[in-house]
N, C-alpha and C. Protein backbone atom coordinates (compact mmCIF):
# COMPACT_ATOMS: atom_id res chain seq x y z
N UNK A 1 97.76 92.20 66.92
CA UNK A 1 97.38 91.29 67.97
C UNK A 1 95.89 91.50 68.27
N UNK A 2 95.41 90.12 68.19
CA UNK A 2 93.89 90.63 68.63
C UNK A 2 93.21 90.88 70.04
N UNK A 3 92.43 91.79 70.43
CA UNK A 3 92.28 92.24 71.61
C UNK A 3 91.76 90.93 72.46
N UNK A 4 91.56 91.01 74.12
CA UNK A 4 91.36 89.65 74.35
C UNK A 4 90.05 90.50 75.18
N UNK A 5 88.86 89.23 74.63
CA UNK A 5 87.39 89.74 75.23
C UNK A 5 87.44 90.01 76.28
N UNK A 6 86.26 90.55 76.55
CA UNK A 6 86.02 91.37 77.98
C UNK A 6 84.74 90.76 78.30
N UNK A 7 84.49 90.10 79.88
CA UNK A 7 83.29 89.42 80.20
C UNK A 7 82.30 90.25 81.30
N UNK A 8 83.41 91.21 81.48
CA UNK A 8 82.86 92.03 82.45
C UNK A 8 83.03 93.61 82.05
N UNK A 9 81.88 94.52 82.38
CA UNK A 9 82.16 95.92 81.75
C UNK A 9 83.71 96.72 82.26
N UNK A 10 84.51 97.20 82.11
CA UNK A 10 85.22 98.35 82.86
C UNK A 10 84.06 99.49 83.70
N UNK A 11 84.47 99.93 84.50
CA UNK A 11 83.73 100.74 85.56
C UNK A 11 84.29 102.05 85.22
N UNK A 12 83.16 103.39 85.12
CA UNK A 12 83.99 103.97 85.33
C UNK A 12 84.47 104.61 86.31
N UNK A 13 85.64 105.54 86.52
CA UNK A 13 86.58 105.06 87.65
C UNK A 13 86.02 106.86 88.32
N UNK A 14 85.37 106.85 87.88
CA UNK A 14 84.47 108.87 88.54
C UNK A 14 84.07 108.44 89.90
N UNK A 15 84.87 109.27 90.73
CA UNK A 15 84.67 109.26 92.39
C UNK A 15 83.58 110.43 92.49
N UNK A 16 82.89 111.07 91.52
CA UNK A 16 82.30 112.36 91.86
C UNK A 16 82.74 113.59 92.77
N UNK A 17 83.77 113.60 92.39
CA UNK A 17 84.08 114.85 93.23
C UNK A 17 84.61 115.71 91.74
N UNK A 18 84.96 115.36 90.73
CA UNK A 18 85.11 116.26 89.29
C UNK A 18 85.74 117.88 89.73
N UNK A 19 86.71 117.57 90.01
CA UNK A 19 87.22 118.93 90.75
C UNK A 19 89.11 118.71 90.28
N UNK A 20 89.03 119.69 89.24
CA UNK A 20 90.60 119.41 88.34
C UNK A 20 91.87 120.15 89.52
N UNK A 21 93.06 119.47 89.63
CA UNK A 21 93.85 119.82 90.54
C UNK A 21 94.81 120.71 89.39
N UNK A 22 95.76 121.40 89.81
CA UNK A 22 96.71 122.52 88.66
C UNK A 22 97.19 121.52 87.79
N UNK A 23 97.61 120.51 88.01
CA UNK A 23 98.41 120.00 86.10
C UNK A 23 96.85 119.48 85.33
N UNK A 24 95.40 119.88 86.04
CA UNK A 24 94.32 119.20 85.03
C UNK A 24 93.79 118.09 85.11
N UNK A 25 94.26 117.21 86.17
CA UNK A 25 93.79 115.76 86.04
C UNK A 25 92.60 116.34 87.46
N UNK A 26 91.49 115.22 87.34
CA UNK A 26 90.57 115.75 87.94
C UNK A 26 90.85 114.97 89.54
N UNK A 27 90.86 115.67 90.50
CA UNK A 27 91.28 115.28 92.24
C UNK A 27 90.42 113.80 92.49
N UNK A 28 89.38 113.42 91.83
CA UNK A 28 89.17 112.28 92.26
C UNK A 28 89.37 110.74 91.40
N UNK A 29 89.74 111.39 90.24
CA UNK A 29 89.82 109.90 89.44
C UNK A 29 90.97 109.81 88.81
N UNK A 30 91.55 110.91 88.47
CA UNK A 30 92.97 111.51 88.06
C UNK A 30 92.85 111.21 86.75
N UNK A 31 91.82 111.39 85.86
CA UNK A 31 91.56 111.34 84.66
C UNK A 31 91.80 112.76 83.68
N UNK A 32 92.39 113.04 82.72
CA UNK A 32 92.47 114.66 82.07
C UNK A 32 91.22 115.00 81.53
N UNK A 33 90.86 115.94 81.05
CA UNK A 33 89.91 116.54 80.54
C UNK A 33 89.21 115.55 79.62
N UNK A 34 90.01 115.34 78.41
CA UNK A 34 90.00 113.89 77.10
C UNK A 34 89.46 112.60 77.78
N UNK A 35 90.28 112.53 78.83
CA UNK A 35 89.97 110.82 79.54
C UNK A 35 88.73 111.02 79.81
N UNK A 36 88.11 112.01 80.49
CA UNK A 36 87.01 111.75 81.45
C UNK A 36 85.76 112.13 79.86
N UNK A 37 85.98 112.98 79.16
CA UNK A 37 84.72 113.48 78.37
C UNK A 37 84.69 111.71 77.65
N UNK A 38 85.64 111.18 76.67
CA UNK A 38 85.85 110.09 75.66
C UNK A 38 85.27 108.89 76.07
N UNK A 39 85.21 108.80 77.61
CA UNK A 39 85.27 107.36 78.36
C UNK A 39 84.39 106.42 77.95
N UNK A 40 82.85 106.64 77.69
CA UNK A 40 82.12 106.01 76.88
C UNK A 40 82.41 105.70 75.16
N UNK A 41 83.59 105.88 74.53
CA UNK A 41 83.33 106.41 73.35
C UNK A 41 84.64 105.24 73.32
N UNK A 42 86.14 105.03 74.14
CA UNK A 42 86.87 103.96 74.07
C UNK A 42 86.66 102.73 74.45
N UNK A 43 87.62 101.90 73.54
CA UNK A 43 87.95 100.39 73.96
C UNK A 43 88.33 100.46 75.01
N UNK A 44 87.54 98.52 75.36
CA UNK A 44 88.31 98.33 76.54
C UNK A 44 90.01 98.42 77.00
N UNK A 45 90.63 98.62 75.86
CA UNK A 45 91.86 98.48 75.80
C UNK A 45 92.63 99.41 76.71
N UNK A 46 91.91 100.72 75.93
CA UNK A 46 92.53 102.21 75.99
C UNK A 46 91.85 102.53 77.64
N UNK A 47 90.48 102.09 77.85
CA UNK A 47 89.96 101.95 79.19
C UNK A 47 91.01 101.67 80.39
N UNK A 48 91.42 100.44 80.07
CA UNK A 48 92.80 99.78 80.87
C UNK A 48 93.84 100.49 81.01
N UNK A 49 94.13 101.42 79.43
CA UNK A 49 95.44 101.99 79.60
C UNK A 49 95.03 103.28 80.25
N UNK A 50 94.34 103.50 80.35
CA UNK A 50 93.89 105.12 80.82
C UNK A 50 93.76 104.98 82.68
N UNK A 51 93.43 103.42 82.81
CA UNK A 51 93.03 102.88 84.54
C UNK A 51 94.81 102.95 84.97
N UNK A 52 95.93 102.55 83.88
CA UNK A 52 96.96 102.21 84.64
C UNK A 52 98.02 103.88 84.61
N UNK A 53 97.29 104.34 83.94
CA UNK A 53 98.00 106.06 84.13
C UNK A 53 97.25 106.68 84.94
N UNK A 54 95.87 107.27 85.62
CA UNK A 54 95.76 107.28 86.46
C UNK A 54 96.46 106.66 87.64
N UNK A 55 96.19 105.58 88.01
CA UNK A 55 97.20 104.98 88.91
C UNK A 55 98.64 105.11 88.95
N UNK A 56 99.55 105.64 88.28
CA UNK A 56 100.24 106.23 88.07
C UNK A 56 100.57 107.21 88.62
N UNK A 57 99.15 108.58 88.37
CA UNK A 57 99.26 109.23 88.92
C UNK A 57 98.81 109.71 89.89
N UNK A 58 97.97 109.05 90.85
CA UNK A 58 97.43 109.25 92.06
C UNK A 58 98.96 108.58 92.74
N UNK A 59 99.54 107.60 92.57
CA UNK A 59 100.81 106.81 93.12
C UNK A 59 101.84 108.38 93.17
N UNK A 60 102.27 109.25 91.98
CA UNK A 60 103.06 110.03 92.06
C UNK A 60 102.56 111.62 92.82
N UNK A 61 100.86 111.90 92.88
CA UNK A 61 100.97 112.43 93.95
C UNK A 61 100.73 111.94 95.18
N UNK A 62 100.88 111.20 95.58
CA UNK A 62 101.19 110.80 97.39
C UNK A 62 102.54 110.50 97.02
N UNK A 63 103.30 110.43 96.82
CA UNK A 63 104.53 110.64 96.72
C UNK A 63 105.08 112.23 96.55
N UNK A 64 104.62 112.74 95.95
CA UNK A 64 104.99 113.97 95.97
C UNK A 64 104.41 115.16 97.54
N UNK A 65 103.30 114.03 97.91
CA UNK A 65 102.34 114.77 99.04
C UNK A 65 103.50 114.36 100.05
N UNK A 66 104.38 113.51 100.29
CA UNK A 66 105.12 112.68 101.19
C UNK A 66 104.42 111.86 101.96
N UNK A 67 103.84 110.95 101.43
CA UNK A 67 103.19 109.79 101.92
C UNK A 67 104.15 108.90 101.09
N UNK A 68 104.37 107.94 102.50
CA UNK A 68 105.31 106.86 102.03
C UNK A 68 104.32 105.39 101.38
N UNK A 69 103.05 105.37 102.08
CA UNK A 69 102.29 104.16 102.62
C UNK A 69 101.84 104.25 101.18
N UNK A 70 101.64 102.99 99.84
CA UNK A 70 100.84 103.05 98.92
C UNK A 70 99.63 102.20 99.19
N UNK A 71 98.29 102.40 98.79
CA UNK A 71 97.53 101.89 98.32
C UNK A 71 96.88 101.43 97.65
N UNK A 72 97.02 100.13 97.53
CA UNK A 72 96.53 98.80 96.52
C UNK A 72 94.98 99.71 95.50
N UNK A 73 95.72 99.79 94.07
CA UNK A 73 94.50 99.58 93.41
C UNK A 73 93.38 98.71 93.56
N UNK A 74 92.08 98.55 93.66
CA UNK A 74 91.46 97.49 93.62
C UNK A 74 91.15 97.16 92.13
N UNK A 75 90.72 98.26 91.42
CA UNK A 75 90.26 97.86 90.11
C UNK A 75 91.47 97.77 89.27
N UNK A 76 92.51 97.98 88.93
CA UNK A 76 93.71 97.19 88.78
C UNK A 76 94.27 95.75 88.79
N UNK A 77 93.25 95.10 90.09
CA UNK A 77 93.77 93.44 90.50
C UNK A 77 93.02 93.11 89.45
N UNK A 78 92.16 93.47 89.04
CA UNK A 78 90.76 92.74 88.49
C UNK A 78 91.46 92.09 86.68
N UNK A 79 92.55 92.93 86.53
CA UNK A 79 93.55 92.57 85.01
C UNK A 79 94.17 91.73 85.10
C-alpha cells in the first residue's frame, strides 16, 4: 500500500524534560531510548506509529497513577 503524503512536517513530540521513568520511556514524551535517538532518521509513517504508542502510554500511566480524567491528544486529532 502506498504511503499517503504528508503536507505538513510531524513535530517532534520532546517536552524537554528527557528524564527516563523505570520501564525507560522518557517522563515527558514517553518515547524509549530507539524512539527518541531514530526520530529524525523515520517515516512519517513509523512517526505516527510511534505518536500513537506513546499515547498509549502516557493514557496507561494515569491510569495506573489513578487518574480517571483522560486528556485529549492534540497532535493525534491532526490524523
Amino acid at each position: 500500500m502506498a504511503e499517503q503524503l504528508e503536507f505538513f512536517v510531524i513535530p517532534n513530540p520532546c517536552k524537554g524534560i528527557c528524564e527516563s521513568g523505570p520501564r525507560g520511556f522518557c517522563r515527558g514524551c514517553y518515547r524509549n531510548r530507539e524512539e527518541r535517538f531514530m526520530w529524525m532518521k523515520l517515516s512519517d509513517g513509523q512517526k505516527r506509529e510511534i505518536l500513537r504508542l506513546c499515547h498509549a502510554r502516557y493514557l496507561r500511566t494515569l491510569k495506573n497513577n489513578g487518574h480517571d480524567e483522560v486528556v485529549p491528544s492534540k497532535q493525534l486529532g491532526l490524523f
